[in-house]
Protein backbone atom coordinates (compact mmCIF):
# COMPACT_ATOMS: atom_id res chain seq x y z
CA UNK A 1 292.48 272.78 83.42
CA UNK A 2 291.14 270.59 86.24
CA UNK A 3 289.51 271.15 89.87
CA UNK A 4 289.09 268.70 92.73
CA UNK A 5 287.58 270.96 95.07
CA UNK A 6 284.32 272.76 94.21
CA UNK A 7 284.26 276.32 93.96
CA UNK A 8 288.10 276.71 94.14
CA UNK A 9 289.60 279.25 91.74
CA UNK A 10 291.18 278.41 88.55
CA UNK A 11 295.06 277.97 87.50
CA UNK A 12 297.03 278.32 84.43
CA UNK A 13 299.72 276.94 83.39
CA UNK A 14 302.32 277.89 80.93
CA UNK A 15 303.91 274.24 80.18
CA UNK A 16 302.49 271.62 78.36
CA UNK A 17 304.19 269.00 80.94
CA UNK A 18 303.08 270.60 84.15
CA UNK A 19 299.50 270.50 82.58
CA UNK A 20 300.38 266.67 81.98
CA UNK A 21 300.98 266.32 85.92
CA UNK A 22 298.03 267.99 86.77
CA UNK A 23 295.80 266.05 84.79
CA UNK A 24 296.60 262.45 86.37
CA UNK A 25 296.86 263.86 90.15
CA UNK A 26 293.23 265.03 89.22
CA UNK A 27 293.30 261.29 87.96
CA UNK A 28 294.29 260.21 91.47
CA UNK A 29 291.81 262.35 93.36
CA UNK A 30 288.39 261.99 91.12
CA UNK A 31 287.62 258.18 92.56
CA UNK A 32 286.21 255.85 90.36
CA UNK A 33 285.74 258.56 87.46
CA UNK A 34 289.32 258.03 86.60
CA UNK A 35 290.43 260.99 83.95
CA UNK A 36 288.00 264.03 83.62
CA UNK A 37 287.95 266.25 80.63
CA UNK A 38 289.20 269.59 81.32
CA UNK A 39 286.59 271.54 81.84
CA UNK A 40 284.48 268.98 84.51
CA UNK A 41 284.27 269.38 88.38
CA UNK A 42 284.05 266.07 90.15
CA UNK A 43 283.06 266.11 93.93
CA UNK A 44 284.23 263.71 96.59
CA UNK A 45 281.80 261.54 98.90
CA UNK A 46 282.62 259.37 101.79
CA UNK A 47 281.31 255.78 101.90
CA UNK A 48 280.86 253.31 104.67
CA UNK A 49 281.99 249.67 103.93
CA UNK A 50 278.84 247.12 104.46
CA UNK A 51 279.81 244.38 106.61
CA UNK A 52 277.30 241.13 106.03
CA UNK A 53 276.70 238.85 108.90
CA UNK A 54 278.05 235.67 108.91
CA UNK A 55 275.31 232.39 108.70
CA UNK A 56 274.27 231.13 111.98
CA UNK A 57 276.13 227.81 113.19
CA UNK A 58 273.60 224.34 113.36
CA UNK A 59 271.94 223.91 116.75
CA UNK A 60 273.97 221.50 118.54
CA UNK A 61 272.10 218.59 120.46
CA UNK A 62 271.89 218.07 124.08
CA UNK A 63 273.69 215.86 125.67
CA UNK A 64 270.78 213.27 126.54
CA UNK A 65 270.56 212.99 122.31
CA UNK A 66 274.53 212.80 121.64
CA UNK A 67 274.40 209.91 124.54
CA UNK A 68 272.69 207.76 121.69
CA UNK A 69 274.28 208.62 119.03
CA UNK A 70 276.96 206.40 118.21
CA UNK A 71 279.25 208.52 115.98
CA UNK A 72 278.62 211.65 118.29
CA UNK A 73 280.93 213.67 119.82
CA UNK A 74 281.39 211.63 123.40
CA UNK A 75 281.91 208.03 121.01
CA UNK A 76 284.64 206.63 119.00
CA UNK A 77 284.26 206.62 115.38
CA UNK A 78 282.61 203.43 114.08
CA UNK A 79 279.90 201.76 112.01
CA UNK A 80 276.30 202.12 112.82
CA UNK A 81 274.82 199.07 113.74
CA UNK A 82 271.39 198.78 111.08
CA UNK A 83 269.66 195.76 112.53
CA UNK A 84 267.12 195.79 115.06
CA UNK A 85 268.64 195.58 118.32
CA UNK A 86 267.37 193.66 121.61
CA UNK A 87 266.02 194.49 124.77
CA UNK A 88 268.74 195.05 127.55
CA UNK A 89 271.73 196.04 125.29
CA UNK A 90 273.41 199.05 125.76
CA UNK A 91 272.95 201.47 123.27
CA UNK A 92 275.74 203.58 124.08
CA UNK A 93 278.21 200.56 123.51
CA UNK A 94 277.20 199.53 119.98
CA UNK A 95 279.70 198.42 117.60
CA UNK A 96 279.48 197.03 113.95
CA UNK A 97 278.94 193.79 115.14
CA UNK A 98 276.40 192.21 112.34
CA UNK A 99 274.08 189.17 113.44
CA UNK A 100 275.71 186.86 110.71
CA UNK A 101 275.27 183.12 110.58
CA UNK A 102 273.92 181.58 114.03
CA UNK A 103 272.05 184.86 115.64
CA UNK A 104 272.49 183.38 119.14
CA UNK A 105 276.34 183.54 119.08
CA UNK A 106 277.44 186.46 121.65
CA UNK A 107 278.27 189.76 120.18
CA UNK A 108 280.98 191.85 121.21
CA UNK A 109 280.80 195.72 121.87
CA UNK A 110 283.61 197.91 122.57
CA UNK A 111 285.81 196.89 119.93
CA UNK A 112 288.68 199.75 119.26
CA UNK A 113 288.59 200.81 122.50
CA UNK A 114 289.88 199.35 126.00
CA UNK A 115 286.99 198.28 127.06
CA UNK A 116 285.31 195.23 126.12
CA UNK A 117 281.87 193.69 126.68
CA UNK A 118 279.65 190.95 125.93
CA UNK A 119 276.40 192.74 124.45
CA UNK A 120 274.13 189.32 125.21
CA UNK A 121 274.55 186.25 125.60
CA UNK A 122 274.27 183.63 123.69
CA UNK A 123 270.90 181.45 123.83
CA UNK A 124 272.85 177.93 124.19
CA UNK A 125 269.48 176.09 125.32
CA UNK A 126 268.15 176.97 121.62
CA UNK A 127 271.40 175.74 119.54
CA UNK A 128 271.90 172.04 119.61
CA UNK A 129 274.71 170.93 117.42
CA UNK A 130 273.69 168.35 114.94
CA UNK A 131 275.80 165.81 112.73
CA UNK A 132 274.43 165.59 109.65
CA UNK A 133 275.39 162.34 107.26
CA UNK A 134 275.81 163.13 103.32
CA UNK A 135 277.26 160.18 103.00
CA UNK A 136 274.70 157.21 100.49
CA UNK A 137 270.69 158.18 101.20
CA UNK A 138 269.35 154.93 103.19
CA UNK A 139 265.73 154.20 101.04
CA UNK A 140 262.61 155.43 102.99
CA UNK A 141 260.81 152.32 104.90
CA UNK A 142 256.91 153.11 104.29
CA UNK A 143 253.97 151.47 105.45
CA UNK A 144 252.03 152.47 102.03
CA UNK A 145 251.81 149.82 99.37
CA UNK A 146 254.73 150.60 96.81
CA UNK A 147 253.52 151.17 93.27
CA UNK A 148 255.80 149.74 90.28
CA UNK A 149 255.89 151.34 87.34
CA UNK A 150 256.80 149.92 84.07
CA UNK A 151 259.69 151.25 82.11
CA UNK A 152 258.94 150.97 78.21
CA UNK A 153 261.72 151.42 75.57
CA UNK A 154 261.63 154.50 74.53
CA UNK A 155 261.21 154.78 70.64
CA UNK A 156 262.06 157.89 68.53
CA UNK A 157 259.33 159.74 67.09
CA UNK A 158 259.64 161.58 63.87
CA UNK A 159 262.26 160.28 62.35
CA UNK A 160 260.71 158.00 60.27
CA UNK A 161 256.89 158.98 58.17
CA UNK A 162 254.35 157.29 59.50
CA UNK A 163 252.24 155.74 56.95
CA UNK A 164 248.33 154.30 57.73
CA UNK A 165 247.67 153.63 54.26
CA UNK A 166 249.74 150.87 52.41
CA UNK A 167 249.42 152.69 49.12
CA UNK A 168 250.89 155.75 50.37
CA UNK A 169 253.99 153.92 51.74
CA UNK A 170 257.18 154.42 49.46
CA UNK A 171 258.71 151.41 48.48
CA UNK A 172 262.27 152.33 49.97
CA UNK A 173 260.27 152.26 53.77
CA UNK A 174 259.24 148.69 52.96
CA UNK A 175 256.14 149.73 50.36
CA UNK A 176 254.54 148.11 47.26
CA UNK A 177 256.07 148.90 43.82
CA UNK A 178 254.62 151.50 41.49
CA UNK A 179 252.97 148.75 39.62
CA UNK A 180 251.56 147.22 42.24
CA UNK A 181 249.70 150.44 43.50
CA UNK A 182 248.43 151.04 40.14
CA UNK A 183 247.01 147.68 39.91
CA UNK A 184 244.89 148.38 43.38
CA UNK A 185 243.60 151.16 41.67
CA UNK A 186 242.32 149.33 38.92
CA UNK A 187 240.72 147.10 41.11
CA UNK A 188 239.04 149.51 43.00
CA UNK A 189 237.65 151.49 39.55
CA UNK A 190 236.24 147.53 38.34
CA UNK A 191 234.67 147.57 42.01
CA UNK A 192 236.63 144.40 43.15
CA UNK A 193 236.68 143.92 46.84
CA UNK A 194 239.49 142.53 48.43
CA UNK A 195 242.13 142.78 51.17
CA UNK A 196 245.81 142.75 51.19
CA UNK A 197 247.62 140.04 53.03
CA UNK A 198 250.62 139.86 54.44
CA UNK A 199 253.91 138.37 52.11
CA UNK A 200 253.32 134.66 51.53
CA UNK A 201 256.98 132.57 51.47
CA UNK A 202 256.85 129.07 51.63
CA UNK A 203 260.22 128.03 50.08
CA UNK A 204 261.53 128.12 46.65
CA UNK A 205 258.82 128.60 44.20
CA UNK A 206 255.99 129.72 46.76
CA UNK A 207 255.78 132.73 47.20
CA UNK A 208 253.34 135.73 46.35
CA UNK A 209 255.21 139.76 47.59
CA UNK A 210 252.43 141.18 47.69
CA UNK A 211 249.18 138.96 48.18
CA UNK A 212 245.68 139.79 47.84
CA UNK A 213 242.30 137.92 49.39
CA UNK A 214 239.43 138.68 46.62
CA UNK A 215 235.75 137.84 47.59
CA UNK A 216 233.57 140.50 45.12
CA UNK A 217 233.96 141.57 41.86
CA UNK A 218 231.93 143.91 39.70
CA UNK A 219 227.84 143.54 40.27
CA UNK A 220 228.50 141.73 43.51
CA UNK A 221 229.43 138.62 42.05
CA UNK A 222 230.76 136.78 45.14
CA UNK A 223 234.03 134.21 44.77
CA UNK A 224 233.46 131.20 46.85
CA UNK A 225 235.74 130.48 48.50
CA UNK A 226 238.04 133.75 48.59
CA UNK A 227 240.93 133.54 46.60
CA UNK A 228 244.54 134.53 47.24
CA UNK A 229 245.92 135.98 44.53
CA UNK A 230 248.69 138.06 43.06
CA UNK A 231 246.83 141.36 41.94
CA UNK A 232 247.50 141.04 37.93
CA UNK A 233 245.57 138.04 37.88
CA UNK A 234 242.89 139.60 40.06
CA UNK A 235 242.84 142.37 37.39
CA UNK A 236 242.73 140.42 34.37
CA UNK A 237 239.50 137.61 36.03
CA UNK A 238 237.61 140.43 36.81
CA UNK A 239 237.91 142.07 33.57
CA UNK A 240 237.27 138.80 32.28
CA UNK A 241 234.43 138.28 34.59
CA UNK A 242 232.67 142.14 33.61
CA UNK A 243 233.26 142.16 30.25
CA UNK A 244 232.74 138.28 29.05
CA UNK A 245 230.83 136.08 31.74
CA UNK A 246 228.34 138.64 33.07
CA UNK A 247 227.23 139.67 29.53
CA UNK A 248 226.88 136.35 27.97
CA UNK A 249 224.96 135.07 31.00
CA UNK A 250 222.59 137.78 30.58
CA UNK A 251 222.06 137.31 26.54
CA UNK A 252 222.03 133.60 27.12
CA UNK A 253 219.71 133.57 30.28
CA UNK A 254 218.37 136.62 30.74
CA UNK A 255 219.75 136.76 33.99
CA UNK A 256 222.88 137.72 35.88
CA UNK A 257 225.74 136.20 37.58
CA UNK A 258 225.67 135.55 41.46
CA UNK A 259 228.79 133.88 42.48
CA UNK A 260 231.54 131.67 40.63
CA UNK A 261 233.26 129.01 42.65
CA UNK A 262 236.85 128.43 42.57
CA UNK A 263 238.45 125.37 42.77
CA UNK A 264 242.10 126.82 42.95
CA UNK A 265 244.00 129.80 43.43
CA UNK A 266 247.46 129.68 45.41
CA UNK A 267 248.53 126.43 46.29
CA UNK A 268 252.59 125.86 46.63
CA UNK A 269 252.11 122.88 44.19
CA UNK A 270 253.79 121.07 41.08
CA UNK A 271 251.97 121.04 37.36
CA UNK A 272 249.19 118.71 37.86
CA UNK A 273 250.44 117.83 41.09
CA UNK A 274 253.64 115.47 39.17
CA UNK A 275 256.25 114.94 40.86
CA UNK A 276 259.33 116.14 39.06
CA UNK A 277 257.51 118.69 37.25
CA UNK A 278 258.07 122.30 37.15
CA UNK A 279 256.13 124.47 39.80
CA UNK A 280 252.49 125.23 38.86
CA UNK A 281 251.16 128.97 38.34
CA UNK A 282 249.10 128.68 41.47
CA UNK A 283 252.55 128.44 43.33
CA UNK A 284 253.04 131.71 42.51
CA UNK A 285 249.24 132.91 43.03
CA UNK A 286 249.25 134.00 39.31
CA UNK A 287 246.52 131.22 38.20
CA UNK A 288 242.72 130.74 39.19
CA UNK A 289 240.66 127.70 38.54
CA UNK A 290 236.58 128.39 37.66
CA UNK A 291 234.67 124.86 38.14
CA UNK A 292 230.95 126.08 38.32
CA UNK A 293 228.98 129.32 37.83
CA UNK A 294 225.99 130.15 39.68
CA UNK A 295 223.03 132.53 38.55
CA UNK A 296 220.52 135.14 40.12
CA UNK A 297 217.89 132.60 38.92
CA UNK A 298 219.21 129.81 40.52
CA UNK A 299 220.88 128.36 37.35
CA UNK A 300 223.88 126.14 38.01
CA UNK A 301 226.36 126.15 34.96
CA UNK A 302 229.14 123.30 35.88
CA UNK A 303 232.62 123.78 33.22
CA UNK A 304 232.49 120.24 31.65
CA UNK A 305 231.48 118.76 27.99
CA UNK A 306 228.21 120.22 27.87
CA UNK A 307 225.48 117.53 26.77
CA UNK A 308 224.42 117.36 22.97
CA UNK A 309 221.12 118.99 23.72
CA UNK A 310 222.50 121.44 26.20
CA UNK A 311 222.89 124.23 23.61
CA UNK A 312 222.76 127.30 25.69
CA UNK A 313 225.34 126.04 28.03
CA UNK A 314 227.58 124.80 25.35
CA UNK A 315 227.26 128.21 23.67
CA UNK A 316 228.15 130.04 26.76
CA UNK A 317 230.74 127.69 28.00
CA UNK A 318 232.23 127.91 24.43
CA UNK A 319 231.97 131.91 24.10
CA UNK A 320 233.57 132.92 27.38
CA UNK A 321 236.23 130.60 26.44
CA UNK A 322 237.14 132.05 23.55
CA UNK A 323 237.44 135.54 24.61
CA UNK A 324 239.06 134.98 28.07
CA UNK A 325 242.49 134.39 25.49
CA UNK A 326 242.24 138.38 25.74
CA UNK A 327 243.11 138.44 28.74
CA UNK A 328 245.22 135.43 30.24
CA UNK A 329 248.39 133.59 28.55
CA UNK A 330 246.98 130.65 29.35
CA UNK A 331 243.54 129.34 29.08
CA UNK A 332 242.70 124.98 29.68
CA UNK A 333 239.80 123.38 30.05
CA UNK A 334 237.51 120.44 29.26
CA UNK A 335 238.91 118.64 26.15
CA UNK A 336 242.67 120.18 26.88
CA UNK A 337 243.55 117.06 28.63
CA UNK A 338 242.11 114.87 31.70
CA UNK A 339 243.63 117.28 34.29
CA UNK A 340 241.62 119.83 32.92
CA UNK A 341 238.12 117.71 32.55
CA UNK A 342 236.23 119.76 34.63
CA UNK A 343 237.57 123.32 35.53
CA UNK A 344 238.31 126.04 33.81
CA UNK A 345 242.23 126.88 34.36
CA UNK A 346 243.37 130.81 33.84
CA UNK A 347 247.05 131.81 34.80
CA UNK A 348 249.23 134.39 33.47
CA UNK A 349 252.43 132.53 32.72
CA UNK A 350 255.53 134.62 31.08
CA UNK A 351 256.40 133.03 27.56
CA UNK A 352 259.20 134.40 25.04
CA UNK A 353 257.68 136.54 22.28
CA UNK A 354 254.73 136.76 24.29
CA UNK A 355 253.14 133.50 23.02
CA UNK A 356 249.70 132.68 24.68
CA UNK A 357 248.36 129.19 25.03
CA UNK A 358 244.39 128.75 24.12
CA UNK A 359 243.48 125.24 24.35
């Protein structure tokens, strides 16, 4: 059973749809509460709608700002001009004339409308046209003294090792042979000093590769004069010279040697100096000639038939003779024949089954 007015009296109803009926008008008249339970008294109040006020509009300039505004209300529609503008131009006539190129050219206000005016004009006594040439630069005519520099060829670096030492030089960039290294550094260990020279060619037969200028040998034992040599032979004298001459010198005379002069080494000769005959030893710098010995005493030992009452000369003479065959192929001397009378004549000369020739 439902009520929309308080304190009214109460009705019943015998059907089931009339009650039905009842209950949505009730519905209809209880406002937002929608269906009541029976039961439930709902009162009715009155409400005022709330009318918000609207925002307030943006003040609106005077018309001494909207004069300089160039988009404003009183102006056409057009670009704003963002460069600094100069004295005497009318503000009120800007355009979106831009100061490209030459800034003195006139510029032009009032475009897109009838009305069309110069906004300054142009500076013509600061523009002078010019011609400028790009055709061939004329050279400069200077009164300073002109400097010439030298061009050098250029030369690549690093492609090539540089080498300061001969020894380290491979022998594919123009360097000595294995051997011929190892033979420098026997020379060195027997204290030899000497100096390489530069390839000696003087035609078929004369030549030495790879040269060598000796003037020391072990114990300071100076050659006079220097001799050019190939370095075997330089190895095998001055093994010769340390482990023969000095010793027996010292046994023999109590004393040791001070120089040894040579009578030969290179010479781009014959045997003997015959015409016809094969080249000489000393063609190829592979033989040395000894003609006197000197001692720290003073002693002067010449290489000739010693007299028959010079015994310790004949002994040494004889003794270093005999044992230089250890170490040359070929040994001569006084008594080998009369080119021989008076010197000493060493040379390594290559014979088949390496046959050595002690006379």
């Amino acid at each position: 059973m439902l009520s929309c007015v308080p304190g009214s009296r109460r009705a019943r109803f015998p059907s089931k749809s009339l009650f039905l009926t009842v209950s949505l008008l009730a519905a209809g008249c209880s406002g937002e509460g929608g269906l009541v339970p029976p039961g439930e008294v709902l009162s009715m109040q009155q409400v005022s709608p709330v009318i918000r006020p609207e925002p307030a509009a943006p003040a609106i300039a005077s018309a001494a700002q909207t004069a300089f505004i160039p988009n404003g209300p009183d102006m056409p529609a057009q670009n704003v001009l963002a460069y600094p503008v100069a004295d005497g131009v009318d503000m009120t006539q800007m355009t979106s004339a831009l100061p490209e190129g030459n800034v003195s050219q006139p510029v032009v206000t009032g475009i897109g409308t009838d009305t069309l005016q110069l906004a300054s004009a142009p500076a013509t006594e600061d523009y002078k046209p010019t011609n400028v040439d790009i055709g061939e630069t004329q050279p400069t005519v200077s009164n300073q003294r002109s400097v010439t520099v030298e061009k050098k060829q250029g030369l690549l670096a690093g492609l090539m090792p540089r080498f300061s030492n001969p020894l380290s030089k491979p022998q594919w960039a123009g360097g000595m042979p294995a051997a011929e290294k190892a033979c420098r550094k026997r020379l060195k260990r027997l204290g030899v000093t000497y100096r390489d020279l530069p390839a000696i060619s003087n035609g078929a037969g004369c030549s030495i590769p790879y040269p060598v200028e000796v003037t020391q040998l072990s114990g300071g034992i100076e050659i006079k004069p220097a001799a050019k040599l190939n370095c075997q032979i330089t190895d095998a004298f001055a093994q010769w010279v340390k482990k023969e001459l000095a010793p027996a010198a010292r046994i023999r005379y109590v004393s040791g040697v001070k120089s040894i002069n040579q009578l030969s080494s290179y010479s781009c000769r014959t045997m003997n100096s015959k015409r016809g005959a094969p080249m000489s030893e000393h063609a190829k710098g592979n033989a040395i000639d000894v003609g006197k010995v000197t001692l720290n005493n003073g002693t002067s030992i010449s290489v000739r038939k010693p007299g028959f009452f010079a015994f310790r000369e004949k002994s040494l003479l004889n003794n270093i003779r005999a044992d230089s065959c250890k170490y040359f192929n070929t040994v001569l001397g006084p008594g080998s024949d009369v080119h021989h009378k008076d010197h000493f004549h060493f040379d390594l000369r290559a014979r088949k089954s390496n046959y050595r020739h002690c006379d």
